[in-house]
PDB file of N, CA and C in Angstrom:
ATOM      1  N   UNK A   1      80.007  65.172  93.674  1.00  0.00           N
ATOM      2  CA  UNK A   1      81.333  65.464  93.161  1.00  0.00           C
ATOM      3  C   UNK A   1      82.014  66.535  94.006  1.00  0.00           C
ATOM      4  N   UNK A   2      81.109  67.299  94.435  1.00  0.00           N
ATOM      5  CA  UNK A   2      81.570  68.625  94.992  1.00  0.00           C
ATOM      6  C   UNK A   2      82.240  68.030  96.605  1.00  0.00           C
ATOM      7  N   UNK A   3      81.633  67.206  97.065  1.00  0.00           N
ATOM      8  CA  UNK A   3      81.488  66.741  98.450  1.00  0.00           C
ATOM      9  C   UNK A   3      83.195  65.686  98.556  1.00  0.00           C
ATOM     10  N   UNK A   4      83.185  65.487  97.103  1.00  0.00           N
ATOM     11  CA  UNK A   4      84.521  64.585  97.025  1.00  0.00           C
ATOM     12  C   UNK A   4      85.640  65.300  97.191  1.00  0.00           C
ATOM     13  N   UNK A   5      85.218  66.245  96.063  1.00  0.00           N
ATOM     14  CA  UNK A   5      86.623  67.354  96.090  1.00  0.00           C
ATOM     15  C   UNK A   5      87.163  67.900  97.493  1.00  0.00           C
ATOM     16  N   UNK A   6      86.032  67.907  98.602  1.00  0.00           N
ATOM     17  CA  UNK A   6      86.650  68.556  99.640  1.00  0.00           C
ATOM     18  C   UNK A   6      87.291  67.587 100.622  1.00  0.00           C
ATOM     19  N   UNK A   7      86.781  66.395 100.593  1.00  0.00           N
ATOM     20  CA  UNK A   7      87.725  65.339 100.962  1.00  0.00           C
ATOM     21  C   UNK A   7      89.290  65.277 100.548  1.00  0.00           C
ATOM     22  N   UNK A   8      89.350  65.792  99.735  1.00  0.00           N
ATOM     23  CA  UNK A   8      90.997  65.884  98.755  1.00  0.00           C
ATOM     24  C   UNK A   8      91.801  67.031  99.587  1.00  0.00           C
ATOM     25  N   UNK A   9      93.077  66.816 100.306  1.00  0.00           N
ATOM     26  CA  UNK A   9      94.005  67.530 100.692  1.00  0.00           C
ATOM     27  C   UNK A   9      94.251  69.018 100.520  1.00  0.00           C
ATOM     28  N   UNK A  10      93.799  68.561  98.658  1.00  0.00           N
ATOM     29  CA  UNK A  10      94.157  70.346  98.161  1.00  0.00           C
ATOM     30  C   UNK A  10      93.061  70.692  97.026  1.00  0.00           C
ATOM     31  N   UNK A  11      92.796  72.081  96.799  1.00  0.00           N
ATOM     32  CA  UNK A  11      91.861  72.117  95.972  1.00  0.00           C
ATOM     33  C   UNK A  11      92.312  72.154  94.743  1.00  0.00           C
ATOM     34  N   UNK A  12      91.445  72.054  93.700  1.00  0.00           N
ATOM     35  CA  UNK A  12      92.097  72.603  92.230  1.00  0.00           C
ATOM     36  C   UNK A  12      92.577  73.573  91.928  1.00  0.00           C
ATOM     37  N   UNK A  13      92.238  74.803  92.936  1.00  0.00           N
ATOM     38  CA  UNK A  13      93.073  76.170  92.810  1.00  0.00           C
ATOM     39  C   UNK A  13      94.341  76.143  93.063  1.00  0.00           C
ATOM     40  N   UNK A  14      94.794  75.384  94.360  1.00  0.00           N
ATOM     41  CA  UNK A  14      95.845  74.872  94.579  1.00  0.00           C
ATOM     42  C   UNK A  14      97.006  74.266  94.384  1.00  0.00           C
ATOM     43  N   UNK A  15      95.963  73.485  93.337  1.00  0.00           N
ATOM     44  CA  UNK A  15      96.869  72.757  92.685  1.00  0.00           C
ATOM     45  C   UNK A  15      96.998  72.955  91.170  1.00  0.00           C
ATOM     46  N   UNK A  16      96.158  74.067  90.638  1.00  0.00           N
ATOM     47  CA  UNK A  16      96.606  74.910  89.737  1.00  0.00           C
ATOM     48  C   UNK A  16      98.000  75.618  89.890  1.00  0.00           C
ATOM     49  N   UNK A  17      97.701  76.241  90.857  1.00  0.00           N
ATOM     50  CA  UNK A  17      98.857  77.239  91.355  1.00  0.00           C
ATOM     51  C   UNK A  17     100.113  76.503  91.274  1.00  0.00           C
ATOM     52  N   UNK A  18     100.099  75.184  92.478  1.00  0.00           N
ATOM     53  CA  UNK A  18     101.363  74.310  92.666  1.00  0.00           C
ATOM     54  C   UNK A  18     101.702  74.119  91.110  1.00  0.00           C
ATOM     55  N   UNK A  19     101.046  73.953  89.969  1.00  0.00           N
ATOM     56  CA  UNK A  19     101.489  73.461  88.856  1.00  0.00           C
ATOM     57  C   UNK A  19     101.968  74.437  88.088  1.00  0.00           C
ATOM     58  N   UNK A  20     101.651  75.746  87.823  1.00  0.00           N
ATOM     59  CA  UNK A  20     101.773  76.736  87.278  1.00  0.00           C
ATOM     60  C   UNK A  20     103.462  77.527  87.769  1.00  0.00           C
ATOM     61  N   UNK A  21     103.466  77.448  89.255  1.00  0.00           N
ATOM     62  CA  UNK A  21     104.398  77.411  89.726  1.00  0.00           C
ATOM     63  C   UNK A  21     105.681  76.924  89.425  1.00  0.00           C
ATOM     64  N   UNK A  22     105.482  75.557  88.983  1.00  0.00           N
ATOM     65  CA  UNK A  22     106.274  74.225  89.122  1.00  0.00           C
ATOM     66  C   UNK A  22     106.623  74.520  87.796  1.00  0.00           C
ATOM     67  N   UNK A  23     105.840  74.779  86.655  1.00  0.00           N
ATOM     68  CA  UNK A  23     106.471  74.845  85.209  1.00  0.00           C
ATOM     69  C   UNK A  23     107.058  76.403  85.426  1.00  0.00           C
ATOM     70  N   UNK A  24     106.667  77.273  85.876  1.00  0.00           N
ATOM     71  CA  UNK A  24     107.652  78.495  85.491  1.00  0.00           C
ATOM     72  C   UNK A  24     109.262  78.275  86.321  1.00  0.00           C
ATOM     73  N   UNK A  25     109.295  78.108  87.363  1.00  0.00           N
ATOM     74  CA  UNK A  25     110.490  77.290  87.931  1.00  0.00           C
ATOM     75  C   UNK A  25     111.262  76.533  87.064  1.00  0.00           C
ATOM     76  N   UNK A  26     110.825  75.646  86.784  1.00  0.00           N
ATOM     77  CA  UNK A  26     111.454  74.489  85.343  1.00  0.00           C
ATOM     78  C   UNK A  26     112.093  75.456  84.577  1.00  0.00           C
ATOM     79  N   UNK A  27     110.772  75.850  84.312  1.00  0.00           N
ATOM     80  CA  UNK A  27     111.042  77.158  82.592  1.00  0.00           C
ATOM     81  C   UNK A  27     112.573  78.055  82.909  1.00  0.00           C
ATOM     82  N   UNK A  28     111.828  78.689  84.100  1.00  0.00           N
ATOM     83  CA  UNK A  28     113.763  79.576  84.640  1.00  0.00           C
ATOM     84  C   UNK A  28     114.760  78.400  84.879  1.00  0.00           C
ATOM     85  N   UNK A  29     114.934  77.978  85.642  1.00  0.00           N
ATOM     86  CA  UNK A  29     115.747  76.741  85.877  1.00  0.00           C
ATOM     87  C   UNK A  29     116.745  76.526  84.476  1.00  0.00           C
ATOM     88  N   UNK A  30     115.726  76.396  83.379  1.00  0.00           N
ATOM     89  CA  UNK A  30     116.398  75.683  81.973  1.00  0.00           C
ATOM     90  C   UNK A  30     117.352  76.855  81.177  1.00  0.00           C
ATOM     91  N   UNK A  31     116.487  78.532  81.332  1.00  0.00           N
ATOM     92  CA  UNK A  31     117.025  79.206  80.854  1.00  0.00           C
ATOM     93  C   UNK A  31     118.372  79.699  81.671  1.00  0.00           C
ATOM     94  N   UNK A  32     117.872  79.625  82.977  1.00  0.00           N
ATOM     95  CA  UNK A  32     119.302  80.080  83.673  1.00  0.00           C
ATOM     96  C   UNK A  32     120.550  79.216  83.189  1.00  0.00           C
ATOM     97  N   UNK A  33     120.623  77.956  83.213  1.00  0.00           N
ATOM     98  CA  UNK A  33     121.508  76.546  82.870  1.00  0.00           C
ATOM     99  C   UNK A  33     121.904  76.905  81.427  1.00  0.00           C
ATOM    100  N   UNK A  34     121.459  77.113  80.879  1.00  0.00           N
ATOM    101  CA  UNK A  34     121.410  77.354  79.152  1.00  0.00           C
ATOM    102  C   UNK A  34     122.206  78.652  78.912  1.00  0.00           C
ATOM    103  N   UNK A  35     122.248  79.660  79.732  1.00  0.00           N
ATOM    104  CA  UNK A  35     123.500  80.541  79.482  1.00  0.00           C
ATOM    105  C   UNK A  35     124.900  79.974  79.483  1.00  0.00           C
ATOM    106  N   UNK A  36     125.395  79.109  80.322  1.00  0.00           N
ATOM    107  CA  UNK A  36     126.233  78.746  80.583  1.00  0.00           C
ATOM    108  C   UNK A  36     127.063  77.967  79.412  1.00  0.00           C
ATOM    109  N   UNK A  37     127.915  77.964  79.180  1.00  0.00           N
ATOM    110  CA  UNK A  37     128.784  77.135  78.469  1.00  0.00           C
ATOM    111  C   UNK A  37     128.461  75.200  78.579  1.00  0.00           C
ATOM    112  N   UNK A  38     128.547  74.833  78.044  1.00  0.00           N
ATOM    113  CA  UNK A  38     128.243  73.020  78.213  1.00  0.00           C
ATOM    114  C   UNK A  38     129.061  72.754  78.891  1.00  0.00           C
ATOM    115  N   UNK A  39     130.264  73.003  78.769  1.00  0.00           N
ATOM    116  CA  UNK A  39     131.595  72.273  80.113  1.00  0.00           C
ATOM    117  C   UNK A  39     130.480  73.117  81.502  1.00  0.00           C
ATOM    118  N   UNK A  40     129.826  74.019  81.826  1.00  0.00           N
ATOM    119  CA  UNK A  40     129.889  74.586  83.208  1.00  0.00           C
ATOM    120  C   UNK A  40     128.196  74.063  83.462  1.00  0.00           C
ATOM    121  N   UNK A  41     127.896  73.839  82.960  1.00  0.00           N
ATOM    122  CA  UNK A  41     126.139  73.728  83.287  1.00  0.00           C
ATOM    123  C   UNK A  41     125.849  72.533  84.256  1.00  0.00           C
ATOM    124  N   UNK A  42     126.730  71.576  84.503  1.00  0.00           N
ATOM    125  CA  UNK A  42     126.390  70.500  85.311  1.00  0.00           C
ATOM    126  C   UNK A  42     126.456  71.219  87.235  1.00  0.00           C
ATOM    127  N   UNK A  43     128.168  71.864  86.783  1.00  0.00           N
ATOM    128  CA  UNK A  43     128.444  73.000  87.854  1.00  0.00           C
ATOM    129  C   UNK A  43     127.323  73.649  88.651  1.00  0.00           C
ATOM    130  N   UNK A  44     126.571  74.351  87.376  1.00  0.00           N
ATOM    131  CA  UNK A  44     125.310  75.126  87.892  1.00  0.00           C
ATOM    132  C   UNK A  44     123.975  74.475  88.006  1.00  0.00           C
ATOM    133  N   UNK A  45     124.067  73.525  87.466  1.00  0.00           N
ATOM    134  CA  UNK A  45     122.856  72.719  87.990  1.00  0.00           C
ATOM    135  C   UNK A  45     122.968  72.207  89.587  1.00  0.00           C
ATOM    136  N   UNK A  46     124.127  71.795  90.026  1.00  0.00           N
ATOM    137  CA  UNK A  46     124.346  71.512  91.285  1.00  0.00           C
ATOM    138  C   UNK A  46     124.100  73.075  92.475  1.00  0.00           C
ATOM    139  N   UNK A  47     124.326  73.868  91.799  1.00  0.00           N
ATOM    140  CA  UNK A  47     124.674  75.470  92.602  1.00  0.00           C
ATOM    141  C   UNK A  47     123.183  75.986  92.475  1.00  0.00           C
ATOM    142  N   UNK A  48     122.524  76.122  91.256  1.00  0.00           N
ATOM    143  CA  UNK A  48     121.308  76.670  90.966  1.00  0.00           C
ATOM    144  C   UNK A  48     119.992  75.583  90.969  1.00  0.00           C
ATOM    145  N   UNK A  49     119.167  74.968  92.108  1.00  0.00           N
ATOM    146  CA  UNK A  49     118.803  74.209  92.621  1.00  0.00           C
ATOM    147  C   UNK A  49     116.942  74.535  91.750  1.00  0.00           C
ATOM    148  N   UNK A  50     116.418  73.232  91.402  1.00  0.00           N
ATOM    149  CA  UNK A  50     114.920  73.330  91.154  1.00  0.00           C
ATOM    150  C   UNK A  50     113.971  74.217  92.469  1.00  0.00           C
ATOM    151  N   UNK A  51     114.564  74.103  93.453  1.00  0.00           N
ATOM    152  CA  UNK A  51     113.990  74.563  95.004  1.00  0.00           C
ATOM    153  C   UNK A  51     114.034  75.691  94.755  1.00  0.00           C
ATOM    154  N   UNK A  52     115.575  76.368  94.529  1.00  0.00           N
ATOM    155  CA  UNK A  52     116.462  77.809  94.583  1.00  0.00           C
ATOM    156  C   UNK A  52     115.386  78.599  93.343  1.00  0.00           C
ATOM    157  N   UNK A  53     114.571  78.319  91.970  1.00  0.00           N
ATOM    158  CA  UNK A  53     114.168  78.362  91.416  1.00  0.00           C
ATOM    159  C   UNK A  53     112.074  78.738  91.376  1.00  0.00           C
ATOM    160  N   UNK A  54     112.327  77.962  92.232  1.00  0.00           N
ATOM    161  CA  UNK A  54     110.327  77.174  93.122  1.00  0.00           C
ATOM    162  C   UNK A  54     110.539  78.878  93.675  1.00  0.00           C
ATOM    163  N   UNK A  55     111.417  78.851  94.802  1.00  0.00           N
ATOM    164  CA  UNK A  55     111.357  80.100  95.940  1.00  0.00           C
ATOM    165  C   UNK A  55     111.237  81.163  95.038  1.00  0.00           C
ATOM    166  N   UNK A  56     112.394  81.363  94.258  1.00  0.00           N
ATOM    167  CA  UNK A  56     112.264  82.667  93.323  1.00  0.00           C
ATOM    168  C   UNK A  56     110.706  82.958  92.685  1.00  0.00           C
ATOM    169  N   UNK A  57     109.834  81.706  92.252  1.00  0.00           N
ATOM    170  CA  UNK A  57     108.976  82.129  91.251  1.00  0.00           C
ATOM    171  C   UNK A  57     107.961  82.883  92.653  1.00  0.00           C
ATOM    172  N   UNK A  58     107.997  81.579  93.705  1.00  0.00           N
ATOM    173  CA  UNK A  58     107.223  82.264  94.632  1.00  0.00           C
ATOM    174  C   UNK A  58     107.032  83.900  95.589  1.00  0.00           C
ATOM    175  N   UNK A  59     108.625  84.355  94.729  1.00  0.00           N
ATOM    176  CA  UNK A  59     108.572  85.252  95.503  1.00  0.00           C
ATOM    177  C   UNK A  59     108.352  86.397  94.991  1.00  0.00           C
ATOM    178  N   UNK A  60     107.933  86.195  93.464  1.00  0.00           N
ATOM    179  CA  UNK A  60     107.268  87.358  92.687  1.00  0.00           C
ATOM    180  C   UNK A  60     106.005  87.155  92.468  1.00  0.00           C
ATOM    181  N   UNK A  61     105.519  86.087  92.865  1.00  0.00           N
ATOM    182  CA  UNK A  61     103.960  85.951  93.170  1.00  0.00           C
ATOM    183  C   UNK A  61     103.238  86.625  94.898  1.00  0.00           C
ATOM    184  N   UNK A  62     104.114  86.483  95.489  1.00  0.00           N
ATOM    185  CA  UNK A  62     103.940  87.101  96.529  1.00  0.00           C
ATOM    186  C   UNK A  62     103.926  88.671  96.319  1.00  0.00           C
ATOM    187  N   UNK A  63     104.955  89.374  95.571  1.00  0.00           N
ATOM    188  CA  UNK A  63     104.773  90.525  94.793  1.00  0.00           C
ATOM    189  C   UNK A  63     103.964  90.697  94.434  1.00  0.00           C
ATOM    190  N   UNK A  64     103.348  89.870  93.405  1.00  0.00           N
ATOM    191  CA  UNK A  64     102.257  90.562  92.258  1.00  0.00           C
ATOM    192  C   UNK A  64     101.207  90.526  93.942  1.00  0.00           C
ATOM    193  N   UNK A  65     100.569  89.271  94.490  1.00  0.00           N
ATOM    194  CA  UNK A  65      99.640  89.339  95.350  1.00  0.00           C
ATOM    195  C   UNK A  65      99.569  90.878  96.123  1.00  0.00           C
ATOM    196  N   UNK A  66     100.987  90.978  96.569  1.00  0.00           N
ATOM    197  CA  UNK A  66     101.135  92.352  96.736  1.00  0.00           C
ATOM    198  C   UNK A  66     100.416  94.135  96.463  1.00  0.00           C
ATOM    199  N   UNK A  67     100.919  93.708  95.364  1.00  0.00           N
ATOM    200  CA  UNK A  67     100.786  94.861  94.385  1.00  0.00           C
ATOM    201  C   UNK A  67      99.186  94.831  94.159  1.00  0.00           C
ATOM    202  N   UNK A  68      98.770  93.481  93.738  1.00  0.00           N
ATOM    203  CA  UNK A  68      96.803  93.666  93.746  1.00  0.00           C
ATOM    204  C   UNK A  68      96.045  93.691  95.187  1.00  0.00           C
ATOM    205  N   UNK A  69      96.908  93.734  96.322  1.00  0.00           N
ATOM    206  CA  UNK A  69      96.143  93.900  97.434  1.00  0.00           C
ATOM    207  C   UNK A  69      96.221  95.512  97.627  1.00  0.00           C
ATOM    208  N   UNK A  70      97.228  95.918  96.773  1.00  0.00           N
ATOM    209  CA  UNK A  70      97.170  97.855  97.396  1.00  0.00           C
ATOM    210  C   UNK A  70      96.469  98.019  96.613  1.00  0.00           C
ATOM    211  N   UNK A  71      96.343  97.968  95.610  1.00  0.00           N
ATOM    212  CA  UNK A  71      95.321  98.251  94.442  1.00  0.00           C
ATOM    213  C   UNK A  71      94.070  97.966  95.019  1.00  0.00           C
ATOM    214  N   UNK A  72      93.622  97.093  95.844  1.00  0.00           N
ATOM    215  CA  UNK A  72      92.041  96.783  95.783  1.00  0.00           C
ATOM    216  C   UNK A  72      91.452  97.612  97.234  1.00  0.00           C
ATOM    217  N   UNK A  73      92.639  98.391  97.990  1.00  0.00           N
ATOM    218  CA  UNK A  73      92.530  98.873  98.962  1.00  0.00           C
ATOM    219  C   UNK A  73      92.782 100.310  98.704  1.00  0.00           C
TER     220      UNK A  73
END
């Protein structure tokens, strides 16, 4: 089983992450859209992008990674 998994592109950590990622993105995504008035949210769905969303989550994970690499040093 073990020998399979490494045949596979990505690992389960990986693709933990990619998934964990992917729903907090969503998650902001919905709340950002959801301030908005119903006439304007289509507006901002076009302006405020699932991608524009992905980058953001990634870029406070890069933070936290951050923050526990000074810590462990």
């Amino acid at each position: 089983m073990k020998a399979q998994m490494n045949s596979l592109p990505y690992d389960s950590l990986e693709m933990l992450l990619a998934f964990h990622v992917s729903e907090k993105a969503r998650a902001k995504l919905e709340q950002y859209i959801t301030q908005f008035p119903e006439h304007l949210r289509e507006v901002e769905k076009r302006r405020y992008t699932l991608e524009h969303a992905v980058k953001e989550v990634l870029a406070e994970v890069a933070e936290v990674a951050l923050l526990i690499k000074e810590l462990e040093s």
